[in-house]
N, C-alpha and C. Protein backbone atom coordinates (compact mmCIF):
# COMPACT_ATOMS: atom_id res chain seq x y z
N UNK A 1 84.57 97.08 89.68
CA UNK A 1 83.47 96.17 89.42
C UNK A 1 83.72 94.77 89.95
N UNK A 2 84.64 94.55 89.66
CA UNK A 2 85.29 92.83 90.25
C UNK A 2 85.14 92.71 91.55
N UNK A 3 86.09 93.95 92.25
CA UNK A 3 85.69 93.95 94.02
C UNK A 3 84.21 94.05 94.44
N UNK A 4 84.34 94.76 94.03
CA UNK A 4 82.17 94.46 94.67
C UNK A 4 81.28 93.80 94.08
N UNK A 5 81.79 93.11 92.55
CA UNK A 5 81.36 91.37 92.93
C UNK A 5 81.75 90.64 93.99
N UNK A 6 82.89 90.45 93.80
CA UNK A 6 83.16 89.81 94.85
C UNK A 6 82.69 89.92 96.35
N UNK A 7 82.26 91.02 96.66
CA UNK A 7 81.99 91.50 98.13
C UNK A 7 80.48 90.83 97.80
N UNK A 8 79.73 91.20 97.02
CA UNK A 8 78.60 90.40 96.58
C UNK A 8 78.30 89.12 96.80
N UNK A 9 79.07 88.70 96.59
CA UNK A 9 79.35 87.01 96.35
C UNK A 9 79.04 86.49 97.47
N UNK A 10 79.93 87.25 98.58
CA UNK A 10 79.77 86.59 99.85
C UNK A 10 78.19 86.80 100.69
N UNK A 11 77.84 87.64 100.31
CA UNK A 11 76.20 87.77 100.59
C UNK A 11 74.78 87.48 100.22
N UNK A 12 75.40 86.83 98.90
CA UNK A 12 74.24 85.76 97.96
C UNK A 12 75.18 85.00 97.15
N UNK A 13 74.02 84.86 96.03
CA UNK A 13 74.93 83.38 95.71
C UNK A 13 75.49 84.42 94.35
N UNK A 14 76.45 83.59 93.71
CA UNK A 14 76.91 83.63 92.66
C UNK A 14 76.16 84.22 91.08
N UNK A 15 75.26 83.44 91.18
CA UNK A 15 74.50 83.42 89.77
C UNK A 15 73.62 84.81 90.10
N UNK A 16 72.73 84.57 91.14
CA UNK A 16 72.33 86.11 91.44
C UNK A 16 72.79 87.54 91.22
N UNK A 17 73.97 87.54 91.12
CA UNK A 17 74.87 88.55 91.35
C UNK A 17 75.69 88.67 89.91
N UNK A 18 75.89 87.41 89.54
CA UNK A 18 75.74 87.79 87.84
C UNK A 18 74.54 88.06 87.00
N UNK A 19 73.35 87.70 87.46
CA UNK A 19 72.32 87.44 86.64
C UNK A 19 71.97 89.13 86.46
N UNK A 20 71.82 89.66 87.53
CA UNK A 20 71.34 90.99 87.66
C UNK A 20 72.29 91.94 87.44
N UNK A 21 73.60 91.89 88.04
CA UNK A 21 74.80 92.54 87.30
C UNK A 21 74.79 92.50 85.44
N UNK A 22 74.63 91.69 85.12
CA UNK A 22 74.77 91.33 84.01
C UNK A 22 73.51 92.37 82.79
N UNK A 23 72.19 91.91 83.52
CA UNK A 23 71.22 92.40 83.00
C UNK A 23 70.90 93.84 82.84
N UNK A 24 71.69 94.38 84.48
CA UNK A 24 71.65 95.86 84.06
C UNK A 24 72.51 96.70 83.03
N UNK A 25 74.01 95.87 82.64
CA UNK A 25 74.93 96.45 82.16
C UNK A 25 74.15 96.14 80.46
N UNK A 26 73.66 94.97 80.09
CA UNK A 26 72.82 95.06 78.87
C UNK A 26 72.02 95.81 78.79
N UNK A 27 71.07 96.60 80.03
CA UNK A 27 70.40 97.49 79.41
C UNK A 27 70.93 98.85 79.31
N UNK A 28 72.05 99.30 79.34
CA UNK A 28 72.99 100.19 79.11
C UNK A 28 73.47 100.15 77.80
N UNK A 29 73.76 98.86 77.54
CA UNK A 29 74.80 98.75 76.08
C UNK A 29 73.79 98.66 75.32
N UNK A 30 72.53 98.41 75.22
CA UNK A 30 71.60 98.47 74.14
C UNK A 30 71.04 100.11 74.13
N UNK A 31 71.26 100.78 75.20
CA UNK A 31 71.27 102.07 74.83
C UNK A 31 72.05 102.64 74.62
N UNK A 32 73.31 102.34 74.68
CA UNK A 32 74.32 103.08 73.75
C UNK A 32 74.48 102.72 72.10
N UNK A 33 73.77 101.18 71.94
CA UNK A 33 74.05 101.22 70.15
C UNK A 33 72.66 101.65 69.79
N UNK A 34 71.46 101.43 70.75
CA UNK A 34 70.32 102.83 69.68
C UNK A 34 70.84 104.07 69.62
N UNK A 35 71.38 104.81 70.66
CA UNK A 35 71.99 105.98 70.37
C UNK A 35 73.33 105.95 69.02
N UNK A 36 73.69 105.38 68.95
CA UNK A 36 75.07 105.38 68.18
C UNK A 36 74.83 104.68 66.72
N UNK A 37 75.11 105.79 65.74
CA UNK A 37 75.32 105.96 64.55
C UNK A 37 76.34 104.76 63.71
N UNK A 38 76.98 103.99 64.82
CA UNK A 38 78.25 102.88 63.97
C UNK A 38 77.78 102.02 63.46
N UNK A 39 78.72 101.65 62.85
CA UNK A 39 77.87 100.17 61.44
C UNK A 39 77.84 98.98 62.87
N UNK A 40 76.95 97.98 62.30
CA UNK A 40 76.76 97.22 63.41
C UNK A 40 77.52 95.87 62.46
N UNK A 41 78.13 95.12 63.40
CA UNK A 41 79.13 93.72 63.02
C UNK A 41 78.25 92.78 62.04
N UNK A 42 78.88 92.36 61.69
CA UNK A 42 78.60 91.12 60.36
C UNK A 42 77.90 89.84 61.98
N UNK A 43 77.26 89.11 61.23
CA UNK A 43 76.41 88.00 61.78
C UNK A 43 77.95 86.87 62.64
N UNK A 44 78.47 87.04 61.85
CA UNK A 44 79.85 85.52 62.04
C UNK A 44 80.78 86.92 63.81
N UNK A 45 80.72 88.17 63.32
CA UNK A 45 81.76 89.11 64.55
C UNK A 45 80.58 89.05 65.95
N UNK A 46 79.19 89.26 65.27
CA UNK A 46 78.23 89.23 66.43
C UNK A 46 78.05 87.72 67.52
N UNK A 47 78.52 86.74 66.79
CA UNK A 47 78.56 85.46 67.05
C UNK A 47 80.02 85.16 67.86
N UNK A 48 80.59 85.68 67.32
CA UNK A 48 82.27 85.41 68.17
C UNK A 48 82.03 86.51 69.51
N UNK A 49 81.48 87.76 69.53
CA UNK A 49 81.49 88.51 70.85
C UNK A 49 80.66 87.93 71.49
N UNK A 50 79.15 86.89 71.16
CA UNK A 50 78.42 86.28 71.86
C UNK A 50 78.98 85.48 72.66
N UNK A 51 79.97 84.68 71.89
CA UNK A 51 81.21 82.99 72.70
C UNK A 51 81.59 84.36 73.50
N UNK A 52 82.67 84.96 73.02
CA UNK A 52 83.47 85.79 74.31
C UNK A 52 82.62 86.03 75.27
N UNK A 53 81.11 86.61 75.27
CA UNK A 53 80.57 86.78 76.45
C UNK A 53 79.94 85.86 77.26
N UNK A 54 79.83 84.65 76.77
CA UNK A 54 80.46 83.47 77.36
C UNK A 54 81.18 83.33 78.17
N UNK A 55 82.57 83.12 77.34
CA UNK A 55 83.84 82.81 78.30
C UNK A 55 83.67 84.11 79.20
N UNK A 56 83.12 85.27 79.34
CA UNK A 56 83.83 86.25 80.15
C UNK A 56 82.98 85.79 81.13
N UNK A 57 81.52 85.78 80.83
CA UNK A 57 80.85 85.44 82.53
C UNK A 57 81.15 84.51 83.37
N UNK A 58 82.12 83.26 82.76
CA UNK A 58 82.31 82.21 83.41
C UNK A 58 83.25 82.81 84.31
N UNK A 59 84.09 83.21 83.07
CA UNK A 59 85.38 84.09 84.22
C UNK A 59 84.89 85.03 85.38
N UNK A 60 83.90 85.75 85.30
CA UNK A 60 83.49 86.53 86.31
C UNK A 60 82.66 85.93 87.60
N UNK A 61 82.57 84.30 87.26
CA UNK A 61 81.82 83.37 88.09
C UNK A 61 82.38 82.51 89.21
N UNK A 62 83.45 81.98 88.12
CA UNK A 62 84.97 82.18 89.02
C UNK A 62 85.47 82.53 89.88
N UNK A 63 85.86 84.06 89.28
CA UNK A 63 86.75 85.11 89.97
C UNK A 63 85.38 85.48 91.64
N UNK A 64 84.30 85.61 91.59
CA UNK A 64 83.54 85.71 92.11
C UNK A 64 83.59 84.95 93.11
N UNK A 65 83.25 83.50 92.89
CA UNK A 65 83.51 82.52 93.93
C UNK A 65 84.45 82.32 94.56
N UNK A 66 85.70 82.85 93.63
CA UNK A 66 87.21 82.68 94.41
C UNK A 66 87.34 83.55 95.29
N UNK A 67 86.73 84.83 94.90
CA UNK A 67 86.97 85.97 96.50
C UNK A 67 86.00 85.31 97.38
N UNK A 68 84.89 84.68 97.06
CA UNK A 68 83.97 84.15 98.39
C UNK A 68 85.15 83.54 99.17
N UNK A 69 85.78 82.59 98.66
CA UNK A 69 86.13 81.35 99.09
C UNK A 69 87.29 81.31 99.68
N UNK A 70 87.98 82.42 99.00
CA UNK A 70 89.31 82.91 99.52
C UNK A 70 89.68 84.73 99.72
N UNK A 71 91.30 84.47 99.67
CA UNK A 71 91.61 86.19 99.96
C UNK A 71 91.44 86.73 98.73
N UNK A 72 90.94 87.80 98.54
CA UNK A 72 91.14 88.71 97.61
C UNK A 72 91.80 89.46 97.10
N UNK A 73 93.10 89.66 98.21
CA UNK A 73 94.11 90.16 97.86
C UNK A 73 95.13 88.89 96.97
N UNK A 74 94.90 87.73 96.94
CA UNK A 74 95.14 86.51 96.30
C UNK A 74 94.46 86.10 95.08
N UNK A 75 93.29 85.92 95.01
CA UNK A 75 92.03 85.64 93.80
C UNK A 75 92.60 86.90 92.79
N UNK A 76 92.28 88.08 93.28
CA UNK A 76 92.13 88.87 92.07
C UNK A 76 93.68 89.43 91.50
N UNK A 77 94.61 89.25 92.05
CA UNK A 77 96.18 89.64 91.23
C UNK A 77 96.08 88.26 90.33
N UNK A 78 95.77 87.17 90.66
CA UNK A 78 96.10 85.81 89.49
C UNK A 78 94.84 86.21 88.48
N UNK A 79 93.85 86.10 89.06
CA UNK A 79 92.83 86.50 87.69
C UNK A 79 93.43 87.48 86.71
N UNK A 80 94.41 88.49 86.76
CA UNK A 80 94.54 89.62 86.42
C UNK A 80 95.90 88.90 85.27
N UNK A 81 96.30 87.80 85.44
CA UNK A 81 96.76 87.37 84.29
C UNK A 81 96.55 87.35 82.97
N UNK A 82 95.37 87.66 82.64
CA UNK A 82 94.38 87.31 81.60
C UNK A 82 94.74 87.71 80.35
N UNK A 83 95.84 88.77 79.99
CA UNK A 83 96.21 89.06 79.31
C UNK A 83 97.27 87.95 78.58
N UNK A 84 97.80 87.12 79.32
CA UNK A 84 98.71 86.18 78.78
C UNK A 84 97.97 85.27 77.35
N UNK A 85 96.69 85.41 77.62
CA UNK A 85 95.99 85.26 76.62
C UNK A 85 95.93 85.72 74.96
N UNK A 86 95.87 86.98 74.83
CA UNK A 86 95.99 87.91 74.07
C UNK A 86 96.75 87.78 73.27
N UNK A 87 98.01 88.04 74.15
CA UNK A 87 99.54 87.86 74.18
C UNK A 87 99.90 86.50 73.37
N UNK A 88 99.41 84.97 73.76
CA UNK A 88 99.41 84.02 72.88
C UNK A 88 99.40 84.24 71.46
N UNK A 89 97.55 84.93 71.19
CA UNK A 89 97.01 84.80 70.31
C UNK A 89 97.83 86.21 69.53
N UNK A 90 98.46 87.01 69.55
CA UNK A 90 99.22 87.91 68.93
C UNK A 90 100.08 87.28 68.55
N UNK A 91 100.90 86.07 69.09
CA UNK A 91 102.75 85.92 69.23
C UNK A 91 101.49 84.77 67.48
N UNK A 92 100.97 84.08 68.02
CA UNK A 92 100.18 82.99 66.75
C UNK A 92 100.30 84.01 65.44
N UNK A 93 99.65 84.89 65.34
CA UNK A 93 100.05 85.77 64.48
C UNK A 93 100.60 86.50 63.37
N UNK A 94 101.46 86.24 64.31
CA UNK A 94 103.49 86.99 64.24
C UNK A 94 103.59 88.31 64.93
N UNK A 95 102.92 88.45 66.01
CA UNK A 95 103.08 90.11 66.42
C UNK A 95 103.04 89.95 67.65
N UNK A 96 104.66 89.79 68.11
CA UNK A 96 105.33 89.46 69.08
C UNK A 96 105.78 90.58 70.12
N UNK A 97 105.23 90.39 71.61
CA UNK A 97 106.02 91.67 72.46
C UNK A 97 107.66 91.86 72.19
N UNK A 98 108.20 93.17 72.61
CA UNK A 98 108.73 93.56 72.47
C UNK A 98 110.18 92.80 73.77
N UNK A 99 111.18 92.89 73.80
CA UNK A 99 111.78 91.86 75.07
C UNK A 99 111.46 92.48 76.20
N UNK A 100 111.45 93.34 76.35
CA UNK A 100 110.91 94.31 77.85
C UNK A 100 109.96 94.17 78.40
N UNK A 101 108.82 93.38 77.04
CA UNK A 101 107.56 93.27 77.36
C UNK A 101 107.49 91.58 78.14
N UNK A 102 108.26 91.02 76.85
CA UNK A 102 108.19 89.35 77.70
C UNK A 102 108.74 89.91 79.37
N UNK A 103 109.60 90.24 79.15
CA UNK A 103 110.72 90.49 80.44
C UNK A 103 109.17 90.54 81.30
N UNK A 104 108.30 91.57 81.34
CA UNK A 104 107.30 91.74 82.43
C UNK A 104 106.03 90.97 82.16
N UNK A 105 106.19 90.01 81.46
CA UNK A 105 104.77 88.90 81.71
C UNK A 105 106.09 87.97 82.50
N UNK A 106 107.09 87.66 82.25
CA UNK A 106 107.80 86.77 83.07
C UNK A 106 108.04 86.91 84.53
N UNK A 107 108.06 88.26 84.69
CA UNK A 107 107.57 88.85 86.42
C UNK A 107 106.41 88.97 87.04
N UNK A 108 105.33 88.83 86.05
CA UNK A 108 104.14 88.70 86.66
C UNK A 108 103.63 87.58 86.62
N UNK A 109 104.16 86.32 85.91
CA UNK A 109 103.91 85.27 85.63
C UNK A 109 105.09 85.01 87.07
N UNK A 110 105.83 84.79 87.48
CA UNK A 110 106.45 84.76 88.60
C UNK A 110 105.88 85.31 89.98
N UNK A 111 105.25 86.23 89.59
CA UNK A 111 104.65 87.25 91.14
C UNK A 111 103.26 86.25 91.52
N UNK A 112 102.40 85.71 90.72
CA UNK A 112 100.94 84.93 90.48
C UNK A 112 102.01 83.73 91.50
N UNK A 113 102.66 83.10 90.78
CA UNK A 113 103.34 82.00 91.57
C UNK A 113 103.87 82.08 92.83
N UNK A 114 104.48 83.47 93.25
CA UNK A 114 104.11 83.44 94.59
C UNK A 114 103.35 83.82 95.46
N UNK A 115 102.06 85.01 94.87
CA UNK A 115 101.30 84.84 95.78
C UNK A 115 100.24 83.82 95.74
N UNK A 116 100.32 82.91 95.19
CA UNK A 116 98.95 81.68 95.21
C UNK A 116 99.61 80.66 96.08
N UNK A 117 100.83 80.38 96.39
CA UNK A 117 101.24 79.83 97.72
C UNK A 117 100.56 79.78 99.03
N UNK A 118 99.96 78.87 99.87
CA UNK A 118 99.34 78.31 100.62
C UNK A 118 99.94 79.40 102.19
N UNK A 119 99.37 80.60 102.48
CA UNK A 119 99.84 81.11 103.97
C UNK A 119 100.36 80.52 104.58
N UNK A 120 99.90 79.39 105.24
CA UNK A 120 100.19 78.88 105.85
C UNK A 120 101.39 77.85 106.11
N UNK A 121 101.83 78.12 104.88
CA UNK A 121 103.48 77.74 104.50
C UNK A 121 104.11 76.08 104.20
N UNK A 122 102.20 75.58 103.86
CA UNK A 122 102.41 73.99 103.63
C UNK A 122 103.38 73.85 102.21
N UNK A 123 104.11 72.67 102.33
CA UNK A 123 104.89 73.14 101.08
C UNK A 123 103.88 72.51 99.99
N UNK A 124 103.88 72.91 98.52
CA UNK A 124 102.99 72.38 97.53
C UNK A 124 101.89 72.96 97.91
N UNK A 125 101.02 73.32 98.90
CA UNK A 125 99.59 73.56 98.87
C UNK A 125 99.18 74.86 98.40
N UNK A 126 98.16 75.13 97.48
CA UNK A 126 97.89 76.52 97.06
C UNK A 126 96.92 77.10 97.99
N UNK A 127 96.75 77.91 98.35
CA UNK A 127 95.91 79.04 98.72
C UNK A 127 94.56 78.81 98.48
N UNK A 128 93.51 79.22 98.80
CA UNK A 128 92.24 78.74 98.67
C UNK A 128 91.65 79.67 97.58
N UNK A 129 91.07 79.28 96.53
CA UNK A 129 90.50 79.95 95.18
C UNK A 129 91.71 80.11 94.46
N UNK A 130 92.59 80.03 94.41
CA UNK A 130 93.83 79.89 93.29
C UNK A 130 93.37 78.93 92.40
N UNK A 131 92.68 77.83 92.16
CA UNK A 131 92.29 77.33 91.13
C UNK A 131 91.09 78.22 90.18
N UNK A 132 90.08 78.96 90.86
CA UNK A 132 89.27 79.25 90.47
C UNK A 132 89.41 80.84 90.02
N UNK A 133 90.68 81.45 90.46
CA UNK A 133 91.25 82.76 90.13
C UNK A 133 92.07 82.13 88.34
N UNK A 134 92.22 81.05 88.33
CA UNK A 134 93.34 80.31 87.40
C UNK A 134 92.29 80.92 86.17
N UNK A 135 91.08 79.84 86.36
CA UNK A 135 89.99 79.45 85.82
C UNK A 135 89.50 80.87 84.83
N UNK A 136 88.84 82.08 86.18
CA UNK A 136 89.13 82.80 85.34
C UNK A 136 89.78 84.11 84.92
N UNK A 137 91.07 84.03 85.16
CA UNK A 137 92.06 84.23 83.43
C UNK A 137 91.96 83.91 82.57
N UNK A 138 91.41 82.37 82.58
CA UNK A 138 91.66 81.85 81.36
C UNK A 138 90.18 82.60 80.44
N UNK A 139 89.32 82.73 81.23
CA UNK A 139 87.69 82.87 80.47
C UNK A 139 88.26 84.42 80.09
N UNK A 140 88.40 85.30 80.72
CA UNK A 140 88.73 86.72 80.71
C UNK A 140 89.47 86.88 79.66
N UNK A 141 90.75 86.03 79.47
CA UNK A 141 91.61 85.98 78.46
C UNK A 141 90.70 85.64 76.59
N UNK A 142 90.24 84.54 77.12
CA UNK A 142 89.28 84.66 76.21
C UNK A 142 88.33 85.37 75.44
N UNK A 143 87.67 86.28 76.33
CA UNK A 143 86.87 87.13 76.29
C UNK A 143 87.66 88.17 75.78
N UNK A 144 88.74 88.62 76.13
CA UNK A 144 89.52 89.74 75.35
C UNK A 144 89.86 89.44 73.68
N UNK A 145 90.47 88.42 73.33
CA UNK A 145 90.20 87.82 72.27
C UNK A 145 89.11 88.20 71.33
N UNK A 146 88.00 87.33 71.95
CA UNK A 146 86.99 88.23 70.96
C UNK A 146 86.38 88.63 70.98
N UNK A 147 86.05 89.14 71.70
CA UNK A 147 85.95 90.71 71.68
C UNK A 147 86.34 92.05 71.20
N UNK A 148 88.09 91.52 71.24
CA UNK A 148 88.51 92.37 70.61
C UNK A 148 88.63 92.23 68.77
N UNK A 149 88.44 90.73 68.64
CA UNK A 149 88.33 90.62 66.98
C UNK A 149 86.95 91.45 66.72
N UNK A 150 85.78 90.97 67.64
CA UNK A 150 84.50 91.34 66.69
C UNK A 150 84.54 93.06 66.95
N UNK A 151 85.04 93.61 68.15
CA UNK A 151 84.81 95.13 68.10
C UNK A 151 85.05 95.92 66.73
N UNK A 152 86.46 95.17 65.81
CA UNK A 152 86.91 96.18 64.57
C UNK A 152 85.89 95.96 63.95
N UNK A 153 84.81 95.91 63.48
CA UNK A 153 83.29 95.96 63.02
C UNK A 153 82.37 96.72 63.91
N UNK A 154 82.42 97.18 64.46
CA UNK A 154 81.63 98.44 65.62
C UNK A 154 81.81 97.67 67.27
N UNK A 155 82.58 98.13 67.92
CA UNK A 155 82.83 98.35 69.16
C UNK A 155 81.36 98.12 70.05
N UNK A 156 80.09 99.22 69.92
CA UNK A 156 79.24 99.29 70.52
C UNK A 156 78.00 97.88 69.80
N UNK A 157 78.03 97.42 68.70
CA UNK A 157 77.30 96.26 68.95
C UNK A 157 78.03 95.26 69.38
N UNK A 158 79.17 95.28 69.63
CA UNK A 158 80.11 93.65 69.52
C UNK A 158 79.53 93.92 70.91
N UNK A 159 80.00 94.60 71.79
CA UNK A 159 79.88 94.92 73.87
C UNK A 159 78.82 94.07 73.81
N UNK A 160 77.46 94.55 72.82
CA UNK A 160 76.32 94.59 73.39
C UNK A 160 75.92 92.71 73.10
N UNK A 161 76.34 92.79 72.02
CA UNK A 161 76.56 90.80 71.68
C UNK A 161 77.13 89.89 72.65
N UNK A 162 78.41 90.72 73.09
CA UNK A 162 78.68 89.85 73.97
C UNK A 162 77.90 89.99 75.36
N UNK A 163 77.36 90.79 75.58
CA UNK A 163 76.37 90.76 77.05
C UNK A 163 75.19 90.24 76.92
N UNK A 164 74.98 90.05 75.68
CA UNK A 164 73.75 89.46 75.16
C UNK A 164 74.04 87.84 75.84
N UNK A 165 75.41 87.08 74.89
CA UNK A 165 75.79 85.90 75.58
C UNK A 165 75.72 85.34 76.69
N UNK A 166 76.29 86.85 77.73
CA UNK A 166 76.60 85.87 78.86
C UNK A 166 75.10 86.09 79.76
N UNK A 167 73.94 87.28 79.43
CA UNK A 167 72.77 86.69 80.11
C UNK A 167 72.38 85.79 79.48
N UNK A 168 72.56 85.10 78.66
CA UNK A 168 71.83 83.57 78.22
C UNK A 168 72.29 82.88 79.06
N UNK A 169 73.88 82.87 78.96
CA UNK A 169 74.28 81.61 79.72
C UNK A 169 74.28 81.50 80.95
N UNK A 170 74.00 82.74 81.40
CA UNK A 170 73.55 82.74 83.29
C UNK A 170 71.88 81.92 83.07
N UNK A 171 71.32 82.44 82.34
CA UNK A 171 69.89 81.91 82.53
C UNK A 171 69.48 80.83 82.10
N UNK A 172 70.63 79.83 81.15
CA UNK A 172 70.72 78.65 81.46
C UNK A 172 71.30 77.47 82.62
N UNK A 173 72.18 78.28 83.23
CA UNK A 173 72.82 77.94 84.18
C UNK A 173 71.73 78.09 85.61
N UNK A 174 70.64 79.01 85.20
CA UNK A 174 69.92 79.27 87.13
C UNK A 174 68.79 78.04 86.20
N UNK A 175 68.46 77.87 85.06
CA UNK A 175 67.54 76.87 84.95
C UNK A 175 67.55 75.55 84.89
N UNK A 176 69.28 75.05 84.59
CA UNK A 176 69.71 73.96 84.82
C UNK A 176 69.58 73.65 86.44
N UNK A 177 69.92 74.58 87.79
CA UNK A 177 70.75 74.50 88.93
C UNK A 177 69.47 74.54 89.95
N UNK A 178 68.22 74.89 88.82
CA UNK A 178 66.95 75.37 90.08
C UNK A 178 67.10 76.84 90.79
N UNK A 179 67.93 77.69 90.45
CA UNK A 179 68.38 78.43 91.33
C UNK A 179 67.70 79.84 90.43
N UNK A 180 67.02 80.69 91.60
CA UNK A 180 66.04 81.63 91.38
C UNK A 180 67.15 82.86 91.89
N UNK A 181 67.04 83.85 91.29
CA UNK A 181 68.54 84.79 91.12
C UNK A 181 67.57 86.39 91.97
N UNK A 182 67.00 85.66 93.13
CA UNK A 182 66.39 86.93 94.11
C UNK A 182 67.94 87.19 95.20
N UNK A 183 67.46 88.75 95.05
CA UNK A 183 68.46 89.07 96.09
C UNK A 183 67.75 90.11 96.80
N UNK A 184 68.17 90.27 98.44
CA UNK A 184 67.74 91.01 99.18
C UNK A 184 67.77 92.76 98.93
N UNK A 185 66.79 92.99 99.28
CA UNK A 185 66.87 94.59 98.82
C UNK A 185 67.38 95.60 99.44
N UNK A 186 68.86 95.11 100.22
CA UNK A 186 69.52 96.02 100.42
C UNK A 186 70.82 95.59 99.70
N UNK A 187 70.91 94.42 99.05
CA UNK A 187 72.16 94.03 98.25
C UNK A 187 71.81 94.87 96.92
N UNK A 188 70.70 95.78 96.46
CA UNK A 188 70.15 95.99 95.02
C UNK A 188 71.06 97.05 94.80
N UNK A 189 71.44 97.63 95.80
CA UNK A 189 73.05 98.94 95.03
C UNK A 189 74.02 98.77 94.88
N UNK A 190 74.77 97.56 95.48
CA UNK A 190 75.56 96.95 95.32
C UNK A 190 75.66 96.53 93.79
N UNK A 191 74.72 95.63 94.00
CA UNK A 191 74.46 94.64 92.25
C UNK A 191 74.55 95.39 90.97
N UNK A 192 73.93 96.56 91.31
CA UNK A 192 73.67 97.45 89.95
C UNK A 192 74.92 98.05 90.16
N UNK A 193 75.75 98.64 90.99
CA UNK A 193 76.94 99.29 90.76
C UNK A 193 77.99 98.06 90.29
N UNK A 194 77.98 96.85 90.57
CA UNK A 194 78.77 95.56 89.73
C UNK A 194 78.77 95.79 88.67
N UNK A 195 77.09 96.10 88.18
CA UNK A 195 76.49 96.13 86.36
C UNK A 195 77.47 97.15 86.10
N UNK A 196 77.21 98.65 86.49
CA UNK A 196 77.49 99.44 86.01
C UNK A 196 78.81 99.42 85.86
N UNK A 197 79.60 98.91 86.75
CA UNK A 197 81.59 99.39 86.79
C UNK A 197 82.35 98.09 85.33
N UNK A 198 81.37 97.10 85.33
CA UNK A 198 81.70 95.78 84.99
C UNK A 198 81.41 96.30 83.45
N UNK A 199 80.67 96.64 83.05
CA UNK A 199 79.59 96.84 81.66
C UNK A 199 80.78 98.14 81.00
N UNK A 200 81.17 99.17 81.99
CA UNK A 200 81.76 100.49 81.84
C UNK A 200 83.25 99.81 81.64
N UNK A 201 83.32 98.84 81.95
CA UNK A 201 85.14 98.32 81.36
C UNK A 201 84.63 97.58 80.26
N UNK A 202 84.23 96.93 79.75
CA UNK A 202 83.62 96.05 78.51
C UNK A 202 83.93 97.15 77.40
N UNK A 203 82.72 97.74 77.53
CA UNK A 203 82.75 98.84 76.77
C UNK A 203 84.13 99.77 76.22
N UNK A 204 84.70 100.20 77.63
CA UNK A 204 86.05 100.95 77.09
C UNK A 204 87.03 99.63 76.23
N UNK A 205 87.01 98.39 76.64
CA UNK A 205 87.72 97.68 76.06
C UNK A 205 87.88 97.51 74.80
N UNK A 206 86.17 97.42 74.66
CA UNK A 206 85.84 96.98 72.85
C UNK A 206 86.10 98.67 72.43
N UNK A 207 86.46 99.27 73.11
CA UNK A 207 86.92 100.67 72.34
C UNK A 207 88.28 100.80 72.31
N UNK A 208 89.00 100.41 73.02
CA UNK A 208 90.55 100.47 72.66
C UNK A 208 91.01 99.51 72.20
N UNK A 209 90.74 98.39 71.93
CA UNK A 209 90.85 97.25 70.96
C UNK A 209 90.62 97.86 69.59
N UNK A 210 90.03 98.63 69.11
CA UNK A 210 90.05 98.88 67.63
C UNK A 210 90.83 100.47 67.13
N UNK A 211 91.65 100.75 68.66
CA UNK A 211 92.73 101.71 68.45
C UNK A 211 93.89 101.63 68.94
N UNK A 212 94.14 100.25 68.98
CA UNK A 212 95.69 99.32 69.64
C UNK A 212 95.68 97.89 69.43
């Protein structure tokens, strides 16, 4: 889903490509909680997956622009940090990785540092979208968070709360920016396969979050 945002990206704009990505994967997740029998989240869990779907679209706005802007084989291994997040908010807790486990955020927290290094071998200079791959981890990271708090109250409304969020905040964002979220109609399989791959990890997430 990420890669063919990103491939997206470079062929319209940004917000487009979330707006409609976004919209199709909500009308999926609202048909999976009419279909589905689970208790639906308390008002305060529906409200925290709303923020997470927030922070996640920003992150996916980001990560988006950063493959425009840069390599992708660069943008998307640092985005993929995002877990360091989690990981925080567990150790806050008291439910601390295991040393094997630090041992491998300390190698991947090392590997991010060298591939966001500048090709071209300027010393100090980063790579192009390494700020905006930074950016979002951090939203993604977020978004796992709570997401994964509001899922232990039903999995399939928390998804759908939080996708609820982040088409608001795209559709405040194209009404702040002037920006009308048309895309050409041969980018329309593209976009909907974004929805679909993007919406289809959400989902499994807020499902293994309330069995790990």
């Amino acid at each position: 889903g990420d890669f063919l945002g990103g491939l997206a990206a470079r062929r319209t704009t940004v917000l487009a490509v979330l707006f409609w990505s976004q919209l199709v994967g909500l009308l999926g997740l609202v048909a999976w909680v009419l279909a589905s029998a689970a208790e639906r989240p308390g008002a305060s869990h529906l409200l925290l997956a709303a923020g997470a779907g927030v922070a996640g679209v920003v992150g996916l706005g980001c990560l988006y622009r950063g493959m425009a802007v840069g390599a992708m084989g660069i943008v998307a291994p640092i985005s993929a940090i995002s877990p360091v997040v989690p990981v925080v908010a567990d150790v806050v807790r008291g439910r601390s990785p295991a040393p094997v486990q630090w041992l491998g955020i300390l190698v991947a927290l090392a590997g991010v540092m060298l591939v966001s290094r500048e090709p071209s071998g300027r010393r100090g200079a980063a790579a192009a979208g390494v700020g905006l791959a930074l950016a979002a981890a951090l939203g993604f990271g977020l978004f796992l968070v709570g997401l994964g708090e509001a899922a232990q109250e039903g999995a399939e409304g928390a998804a759908a709360a939080a996708r609820i969020g982040s088409v608001a905040a795209i559709s405040v964002a194209l009404a702040a920016t002037g920006t009308g979220p048309r895309v050409r109609a041969g980018l329309v399989p593209l976009v909907v396969a974004v929805g679909v791959f993007d919406t289809g990890a959400n989902a499994l997430i807020a499902i293994a979050s309330t069995r790990g």
